[in-house]
Protein backbone atom coordinates (compact mmCIF):
# COMPACT_ATOMS: atom_id res chain seq x y z
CA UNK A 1 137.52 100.10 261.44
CA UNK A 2 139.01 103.41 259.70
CA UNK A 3 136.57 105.68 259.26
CA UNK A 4 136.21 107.89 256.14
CA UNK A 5 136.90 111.42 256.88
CA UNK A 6 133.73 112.34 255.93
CA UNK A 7 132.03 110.36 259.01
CA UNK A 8 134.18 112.50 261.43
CA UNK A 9 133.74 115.80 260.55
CA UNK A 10 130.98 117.27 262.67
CA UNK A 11 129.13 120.52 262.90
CA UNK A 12 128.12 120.60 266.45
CA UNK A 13 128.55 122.56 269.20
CA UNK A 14 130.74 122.94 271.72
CA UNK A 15 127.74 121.37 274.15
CA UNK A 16 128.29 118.18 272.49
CA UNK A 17 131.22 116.25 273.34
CA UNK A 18 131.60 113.46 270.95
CA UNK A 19 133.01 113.41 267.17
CA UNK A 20 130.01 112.03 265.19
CA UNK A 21 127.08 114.15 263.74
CA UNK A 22 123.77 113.51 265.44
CA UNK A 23 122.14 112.10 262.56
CA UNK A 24 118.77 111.83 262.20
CA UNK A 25 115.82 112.45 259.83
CA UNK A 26 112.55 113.21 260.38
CA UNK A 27 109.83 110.61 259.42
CA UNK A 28 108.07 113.59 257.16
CA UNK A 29 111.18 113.32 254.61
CA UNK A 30 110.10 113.29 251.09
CA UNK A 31 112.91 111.04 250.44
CA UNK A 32 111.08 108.17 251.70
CA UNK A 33 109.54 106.19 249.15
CA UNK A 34 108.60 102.98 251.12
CA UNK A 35 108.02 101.60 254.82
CA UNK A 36 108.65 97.91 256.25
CA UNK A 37 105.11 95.60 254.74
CA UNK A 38 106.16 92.86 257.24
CA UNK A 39 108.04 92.08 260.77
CA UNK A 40 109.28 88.97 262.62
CA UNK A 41 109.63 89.34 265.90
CA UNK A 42 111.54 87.37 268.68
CA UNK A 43 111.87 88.97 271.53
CA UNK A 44 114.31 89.39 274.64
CA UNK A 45 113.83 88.83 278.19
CA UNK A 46 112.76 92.09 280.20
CA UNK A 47 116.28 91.45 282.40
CA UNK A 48 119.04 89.45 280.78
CA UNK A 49 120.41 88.78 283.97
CA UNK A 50 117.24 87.33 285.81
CA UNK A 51 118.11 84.12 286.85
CA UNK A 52 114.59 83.21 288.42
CA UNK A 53 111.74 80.90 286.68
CA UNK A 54 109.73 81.97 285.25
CA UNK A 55 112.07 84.69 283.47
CA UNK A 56 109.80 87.94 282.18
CA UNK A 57 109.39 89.27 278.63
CA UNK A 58 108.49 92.76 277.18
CA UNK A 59 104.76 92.85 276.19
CA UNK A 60 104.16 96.01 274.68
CA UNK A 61 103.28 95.95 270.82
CA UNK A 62 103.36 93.33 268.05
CA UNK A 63 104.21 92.81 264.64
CA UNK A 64 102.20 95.29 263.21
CA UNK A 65 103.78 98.55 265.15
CA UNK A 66 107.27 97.62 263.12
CA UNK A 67 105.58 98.03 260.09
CA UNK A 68 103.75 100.82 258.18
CA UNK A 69 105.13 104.87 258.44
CA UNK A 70 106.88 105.90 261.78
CA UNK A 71 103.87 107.02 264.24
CA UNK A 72 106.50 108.04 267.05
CA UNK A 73 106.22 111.70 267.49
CA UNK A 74 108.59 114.06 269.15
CA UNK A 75 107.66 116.36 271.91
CA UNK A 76 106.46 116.87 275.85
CA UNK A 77 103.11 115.71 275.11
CA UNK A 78 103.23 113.88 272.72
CA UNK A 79 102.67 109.79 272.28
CA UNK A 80 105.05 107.95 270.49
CA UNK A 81 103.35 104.36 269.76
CA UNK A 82 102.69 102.28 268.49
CA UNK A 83 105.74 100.60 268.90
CA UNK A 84 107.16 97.11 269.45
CA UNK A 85 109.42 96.35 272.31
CA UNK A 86 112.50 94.02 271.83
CA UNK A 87 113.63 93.25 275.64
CA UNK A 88 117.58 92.15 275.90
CA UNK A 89 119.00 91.05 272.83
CA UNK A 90 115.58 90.81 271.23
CA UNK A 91 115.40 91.37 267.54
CA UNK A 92 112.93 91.93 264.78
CA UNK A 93 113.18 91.28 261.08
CA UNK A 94 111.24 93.57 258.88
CA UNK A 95 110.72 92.93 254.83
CA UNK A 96 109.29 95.02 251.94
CA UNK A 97 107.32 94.70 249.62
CA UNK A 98 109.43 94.96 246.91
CA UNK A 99 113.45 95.09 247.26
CA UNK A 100 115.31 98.70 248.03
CA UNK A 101 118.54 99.66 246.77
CA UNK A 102 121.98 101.37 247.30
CA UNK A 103 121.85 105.12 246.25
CA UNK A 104 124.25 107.96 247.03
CA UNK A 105 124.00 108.60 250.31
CA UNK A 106 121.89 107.12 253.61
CA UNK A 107 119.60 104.61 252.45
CA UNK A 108 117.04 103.76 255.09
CA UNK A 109 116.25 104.77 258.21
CA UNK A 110 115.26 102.89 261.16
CA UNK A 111 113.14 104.86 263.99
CA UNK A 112 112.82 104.47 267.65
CA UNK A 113 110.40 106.39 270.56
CA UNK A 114 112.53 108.25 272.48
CA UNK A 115 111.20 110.89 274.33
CA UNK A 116 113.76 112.98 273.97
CA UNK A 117 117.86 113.35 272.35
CA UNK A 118 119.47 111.48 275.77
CA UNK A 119 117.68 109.43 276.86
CA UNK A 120 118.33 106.64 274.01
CA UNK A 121 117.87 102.65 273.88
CA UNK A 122 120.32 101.37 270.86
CA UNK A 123 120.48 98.32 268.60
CA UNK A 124 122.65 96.77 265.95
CA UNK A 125 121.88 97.04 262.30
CA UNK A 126 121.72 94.40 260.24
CA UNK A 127 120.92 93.66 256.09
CA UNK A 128 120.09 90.96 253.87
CA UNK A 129 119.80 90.13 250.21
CA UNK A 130 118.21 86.76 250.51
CA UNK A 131 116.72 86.30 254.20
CA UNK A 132 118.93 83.85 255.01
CA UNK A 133 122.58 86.03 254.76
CA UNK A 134 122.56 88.56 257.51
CA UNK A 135 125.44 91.49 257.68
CA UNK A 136 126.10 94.07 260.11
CA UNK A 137 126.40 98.16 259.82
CA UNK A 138 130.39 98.46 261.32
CA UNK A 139 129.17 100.82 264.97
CA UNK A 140 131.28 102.37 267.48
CA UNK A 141 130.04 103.10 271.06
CA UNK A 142 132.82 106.13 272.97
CA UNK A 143 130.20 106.28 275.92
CA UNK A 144 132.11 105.71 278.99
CA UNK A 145 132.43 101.84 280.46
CA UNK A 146 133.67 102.97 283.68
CA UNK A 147 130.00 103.04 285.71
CA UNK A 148 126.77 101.66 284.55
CA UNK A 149 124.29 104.09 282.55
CA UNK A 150 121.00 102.99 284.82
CA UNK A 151 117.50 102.68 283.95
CA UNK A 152 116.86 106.52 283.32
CA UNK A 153 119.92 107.07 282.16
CA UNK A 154 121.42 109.46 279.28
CA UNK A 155 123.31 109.14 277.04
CA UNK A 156 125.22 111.55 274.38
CA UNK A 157 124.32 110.66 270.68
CA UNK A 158 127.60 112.18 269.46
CA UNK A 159 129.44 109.41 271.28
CA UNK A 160 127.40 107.16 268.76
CA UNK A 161 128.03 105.80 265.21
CA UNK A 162 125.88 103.48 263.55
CA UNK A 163 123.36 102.52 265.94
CA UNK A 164 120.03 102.88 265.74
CA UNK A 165 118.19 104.55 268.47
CA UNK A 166 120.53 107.46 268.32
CA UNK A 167 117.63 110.14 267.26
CA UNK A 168 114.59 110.87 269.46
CA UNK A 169 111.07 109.34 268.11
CA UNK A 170 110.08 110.75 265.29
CA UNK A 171 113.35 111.27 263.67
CA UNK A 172 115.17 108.61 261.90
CA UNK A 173 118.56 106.69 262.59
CA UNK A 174 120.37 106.91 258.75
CA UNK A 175 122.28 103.93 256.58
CA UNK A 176 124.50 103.85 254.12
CA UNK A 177 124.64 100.98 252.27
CA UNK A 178 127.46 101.93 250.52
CA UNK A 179 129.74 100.89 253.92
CA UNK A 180 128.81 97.12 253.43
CA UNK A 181 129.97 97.23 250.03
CA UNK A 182 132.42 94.34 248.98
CA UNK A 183 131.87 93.10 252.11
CA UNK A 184 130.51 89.91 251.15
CA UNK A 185 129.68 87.92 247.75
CA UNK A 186 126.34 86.94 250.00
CA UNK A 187 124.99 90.67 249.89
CA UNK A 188 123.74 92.59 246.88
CA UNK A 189 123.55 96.38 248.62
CA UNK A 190 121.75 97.20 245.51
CA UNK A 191 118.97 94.70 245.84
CA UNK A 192 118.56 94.44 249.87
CA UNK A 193 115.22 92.45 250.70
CA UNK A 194 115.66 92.81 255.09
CA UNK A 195 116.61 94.27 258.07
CA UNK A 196 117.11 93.41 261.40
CA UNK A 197 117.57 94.97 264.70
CA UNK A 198 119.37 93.85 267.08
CA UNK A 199 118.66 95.16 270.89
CA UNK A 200 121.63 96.03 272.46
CA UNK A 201 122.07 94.98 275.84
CA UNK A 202 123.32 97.33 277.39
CA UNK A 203 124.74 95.91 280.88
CA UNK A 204 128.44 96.47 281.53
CA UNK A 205 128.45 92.80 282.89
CA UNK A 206 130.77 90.71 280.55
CA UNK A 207 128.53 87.73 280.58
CA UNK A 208 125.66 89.67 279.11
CA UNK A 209 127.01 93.15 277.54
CA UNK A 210 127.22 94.26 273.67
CA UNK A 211 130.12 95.17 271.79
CA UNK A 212 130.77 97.10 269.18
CA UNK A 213 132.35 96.71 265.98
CA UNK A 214 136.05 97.32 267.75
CA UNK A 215 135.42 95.11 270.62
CA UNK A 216 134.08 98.02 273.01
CA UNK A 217 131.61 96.90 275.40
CA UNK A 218 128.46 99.37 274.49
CA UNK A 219 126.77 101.03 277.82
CA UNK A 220 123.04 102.25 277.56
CA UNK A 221 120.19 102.19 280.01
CA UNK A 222 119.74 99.00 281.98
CA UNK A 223 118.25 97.05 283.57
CA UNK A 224 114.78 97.79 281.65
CA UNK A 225 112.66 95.41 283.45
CA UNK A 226 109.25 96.43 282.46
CA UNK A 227 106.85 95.37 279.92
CA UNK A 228 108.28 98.08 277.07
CA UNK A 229 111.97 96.98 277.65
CA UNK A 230 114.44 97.00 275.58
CA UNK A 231 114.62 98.82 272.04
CA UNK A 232 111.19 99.68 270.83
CA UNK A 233 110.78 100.05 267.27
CA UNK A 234 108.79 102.24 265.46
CA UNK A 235 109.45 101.55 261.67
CA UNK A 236 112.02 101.53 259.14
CA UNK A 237 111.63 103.54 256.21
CA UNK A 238 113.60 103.37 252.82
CA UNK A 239 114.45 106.11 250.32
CA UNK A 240 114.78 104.29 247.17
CA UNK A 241 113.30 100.69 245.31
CA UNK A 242 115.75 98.35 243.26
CA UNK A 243 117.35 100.60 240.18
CA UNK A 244 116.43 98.74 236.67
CA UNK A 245 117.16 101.43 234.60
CA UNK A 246 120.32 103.28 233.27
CA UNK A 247 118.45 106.22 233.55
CA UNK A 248 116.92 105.89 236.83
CA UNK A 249 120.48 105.07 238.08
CA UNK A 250 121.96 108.14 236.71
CA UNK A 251 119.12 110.31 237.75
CA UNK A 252 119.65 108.88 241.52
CA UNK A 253 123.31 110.22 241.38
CA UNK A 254 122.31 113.23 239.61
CA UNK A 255 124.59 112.52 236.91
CA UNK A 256 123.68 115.32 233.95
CA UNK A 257 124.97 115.69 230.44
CA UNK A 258 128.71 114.48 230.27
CA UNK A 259 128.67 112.92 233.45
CA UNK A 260 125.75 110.69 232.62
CA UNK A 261 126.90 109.17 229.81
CA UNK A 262 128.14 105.64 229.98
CA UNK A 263 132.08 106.09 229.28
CA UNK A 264 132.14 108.58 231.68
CA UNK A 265 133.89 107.99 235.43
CA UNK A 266 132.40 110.72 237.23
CA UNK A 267 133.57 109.74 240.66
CA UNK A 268 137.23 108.95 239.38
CA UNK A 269 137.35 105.45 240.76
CA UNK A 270 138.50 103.58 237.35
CA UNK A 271 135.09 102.18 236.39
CA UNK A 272 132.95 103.46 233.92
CA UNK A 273 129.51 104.23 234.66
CA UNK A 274 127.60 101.73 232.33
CA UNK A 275 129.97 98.86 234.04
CA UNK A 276 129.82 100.25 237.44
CA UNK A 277 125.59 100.30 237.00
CA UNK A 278 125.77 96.84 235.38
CA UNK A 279 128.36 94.92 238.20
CA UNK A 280 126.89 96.55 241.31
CA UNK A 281 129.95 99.32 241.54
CA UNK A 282 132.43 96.31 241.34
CA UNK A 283 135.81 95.40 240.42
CA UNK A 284 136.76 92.63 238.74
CA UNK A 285 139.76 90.66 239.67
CA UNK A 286 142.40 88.17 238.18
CA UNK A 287 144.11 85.20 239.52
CA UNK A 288 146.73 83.14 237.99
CA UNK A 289 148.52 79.74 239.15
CA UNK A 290 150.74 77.33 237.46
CA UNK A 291 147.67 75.62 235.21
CA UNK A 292 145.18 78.23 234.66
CA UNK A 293 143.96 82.43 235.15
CA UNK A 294 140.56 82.70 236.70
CA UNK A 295 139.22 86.51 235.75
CA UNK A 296 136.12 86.80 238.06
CA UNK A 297 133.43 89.87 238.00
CA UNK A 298 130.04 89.79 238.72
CA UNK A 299 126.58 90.67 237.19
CA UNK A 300 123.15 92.26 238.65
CA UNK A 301 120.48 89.76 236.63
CA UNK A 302 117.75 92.31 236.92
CA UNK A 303 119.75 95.38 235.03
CA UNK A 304 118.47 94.04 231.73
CA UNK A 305 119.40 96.92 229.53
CA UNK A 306 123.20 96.88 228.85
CA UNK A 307 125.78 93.85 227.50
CA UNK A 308 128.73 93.10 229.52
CA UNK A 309 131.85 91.54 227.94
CA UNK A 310 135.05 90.22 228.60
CA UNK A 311 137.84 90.16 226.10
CA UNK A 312 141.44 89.33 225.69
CA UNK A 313 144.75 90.47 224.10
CA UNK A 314 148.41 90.01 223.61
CA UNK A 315 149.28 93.89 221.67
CA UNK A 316 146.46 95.90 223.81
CA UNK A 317 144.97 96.96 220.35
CA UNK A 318 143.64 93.79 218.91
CA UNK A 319 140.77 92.98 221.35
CA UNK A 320 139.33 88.99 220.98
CA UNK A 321 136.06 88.19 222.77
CA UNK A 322 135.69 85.71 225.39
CA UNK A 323 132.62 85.60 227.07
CA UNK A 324 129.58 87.26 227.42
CA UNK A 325 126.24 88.64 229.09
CA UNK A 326 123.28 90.10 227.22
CA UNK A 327 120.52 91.54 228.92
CA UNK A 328 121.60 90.14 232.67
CA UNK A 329 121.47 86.88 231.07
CA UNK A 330 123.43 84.16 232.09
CA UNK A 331 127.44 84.77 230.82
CA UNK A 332 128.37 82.67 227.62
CA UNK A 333 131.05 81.50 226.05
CA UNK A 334 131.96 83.30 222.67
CA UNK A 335 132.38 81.20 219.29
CA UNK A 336 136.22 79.85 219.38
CA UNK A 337 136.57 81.24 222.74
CA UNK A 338 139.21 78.66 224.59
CA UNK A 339 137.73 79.82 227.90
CA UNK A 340 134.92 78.02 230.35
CA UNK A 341 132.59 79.95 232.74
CA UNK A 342 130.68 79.33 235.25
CA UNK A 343 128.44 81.09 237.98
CA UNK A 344 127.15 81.33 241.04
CA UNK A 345 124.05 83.42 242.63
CA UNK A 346 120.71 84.10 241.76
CA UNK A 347 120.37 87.95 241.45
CA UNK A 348 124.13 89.44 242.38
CA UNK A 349 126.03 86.83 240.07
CA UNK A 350 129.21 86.10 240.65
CA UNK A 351 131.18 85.06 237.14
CA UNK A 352 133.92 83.52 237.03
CA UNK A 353 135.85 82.90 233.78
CA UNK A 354 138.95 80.03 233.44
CA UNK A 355 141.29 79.87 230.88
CA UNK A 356 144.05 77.62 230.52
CA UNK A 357 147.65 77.94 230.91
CA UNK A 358 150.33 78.13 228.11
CA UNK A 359 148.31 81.00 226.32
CA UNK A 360 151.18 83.10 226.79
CA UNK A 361 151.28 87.04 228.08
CA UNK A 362 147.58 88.37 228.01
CA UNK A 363 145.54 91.60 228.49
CA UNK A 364 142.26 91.67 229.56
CA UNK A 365 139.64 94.08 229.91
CA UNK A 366 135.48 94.25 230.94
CA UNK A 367 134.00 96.04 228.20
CA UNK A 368 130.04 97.41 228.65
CA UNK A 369 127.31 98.52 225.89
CA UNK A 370 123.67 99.60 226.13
């Protein structure tokens, strides 16, 4: 994965030795606006690589100490459960109560109860749209894979990018959903209903070990045979629920006067801001074969204030109508329109528009209104 230059910069000191920021924010952060409502837990064994019957599981906390505000605590003295431990490979799913969306900048945070800023159990990241339709953060683990981090090992955070479990307990591990964007027609980053985490194993051992997003095998403490094994999560806490309003959307980019209005491109990227807020920040696309051009974009159903239309010409001045969406309803076909449409997805809809060959050379542009 290239990074964006912005991930590598780093304002650390010369005591740390790795190129990522430390990243981490504390539970107390006005910013969050909502906490996990429900968890799923499955859980790991307590040694991946136990080969005896019966084979051991982590016991320590349930459901209920994923979900709710992050009661870790930082500190000498200072206890940080209730938690839930995962064991090897474990994972738990946690919901909320209503959906929680993409804004500029991290998203959600996920919290662990370390003790400390080395000594640091890790897991994978994953969202969902739907519960079914699982995608993972992109991480990268530089620890070295040379000699086995033991039990009470350490570990340097700055060696770590996008795992959780990188911030002592009481300080959060940060998202962005803006890095899974595009990556699949499955996931709506501004409508994101789960997340997962994913205990890394972190054994060296290629039958059992974790790997990052470029194939690096991922070394944290292990073997963590005890009854609080394994990645032991505190809560996951999100900064912002689903955007429904133009308004609300502009106010979470801070978008004032100019900048807000709906013609305007503030961030340069082609796409207005009334079709980037109605399409999910998306561009549409054109294919053409022998017998027919499929133009494709997509809708968010529940952004009910605007009209999105597509339209066609042959002079680039003399714009015809061809289909259309009113109020994140379904797209239409417009009076004497010789296109079809049809659509797939319930919430991020994908719309895809076929016209038929022999129409000669054609323009065509996604047009947006309040």
């Amino acid at each position: 994965m290239k990074l964006p230059l912005c991930l590598l910069l780093s304002t650390l000191t010369a005591v740390l030795a790795g190129p990522f920021s430390v990243d981490s924010i504390p539970a107390a952060d006005a910013r969050f606006t909502r906490w996990a409502t429900s968890a799923e837990i499955v859980r790991g064994p307590t040694n991946i690589a136990y080969t005896g019957d019966p084979q051991s599981y982590p016991t320590f906390g349930d459901e209920g100490s994923a979900t709710g505000p992050a009661d870790a605590v930082s500190g000498d003295n200072g206890d940080p459960f209730p938690v839930v431990s995962l064991g090897d490979g474990g994972t738990a799913t946690v919901t909320f109560a209503s959906p929680i969306a993409d804004i500029p900048g991290p998203d959600f945070a996920v919290f662990e109860n370390s003790f400390n800023t080395t000594f640091l159990e890790l897991a994978h990241v994953e969202v969902s749209s739907d519960g079914i339709y699982f995608f993972r953060f992109p991480s990268i683990s530089l620890t070295q894979t040379s000699t086995q981090i033991g039990t009470y090992g350490t570990l340097d955070t700055t060696n770590l990018f996008n795992l959780a479990g990188k911030a002592r307990g009481g300080f959060g591990t940060p998202f962005d959903l803006a890095q899974l964007r595009h990556l699949s027609p499955a996931l709506d980053i501004n409508r994101i209903t789960h997340v997962r985490v994913v205990d890394v194993v972190g054994s060296l051992n290629a039958a059992f070990r974790s790997l990052d997003s470029q194939g690096h095998p991922i070394n944290d403490p292990y073997p963590t045979d005890h009854e609080f094994g394994g990645f032991d999560l505190d809560a996951v806490g999100a900064f912002s629920p689903v955007l429904t309003t133009y308004a609300a959307w502009t106010a979470s980019r801070n978008l004032i006067g100019n900048d807000a209005l709906s013609t305007a491109d503030p961030d340069h990227d082609g796409i207005p801001n009334l079709i980037a807020y109605l399409t999910g920040d998306t561009t549409p696309t054109i294919e053409s074969t022998p017998t027919q051009t499929l133009l494709r974009f997509n809708r968010l159903a529940y952004r009910t204030d605007g009209k999105l239309r597509l339209e066609s010409s042959s002079t680039l001045q003399d714009w015809q109508p061809l289909a259309e969406s009113v109020a994140g309803g379904p797209a239409m076909i417009v009076s004497g329109s010789p296109a079809t449409v049809g659509e797939t997805g319930e919430y991020l809809v994908q719309v895809t528009v076929t016209l038929p060959s022999g129409l000669g050379g054609r323009y065509f542009r996604l047009a947006a209104e309040p």
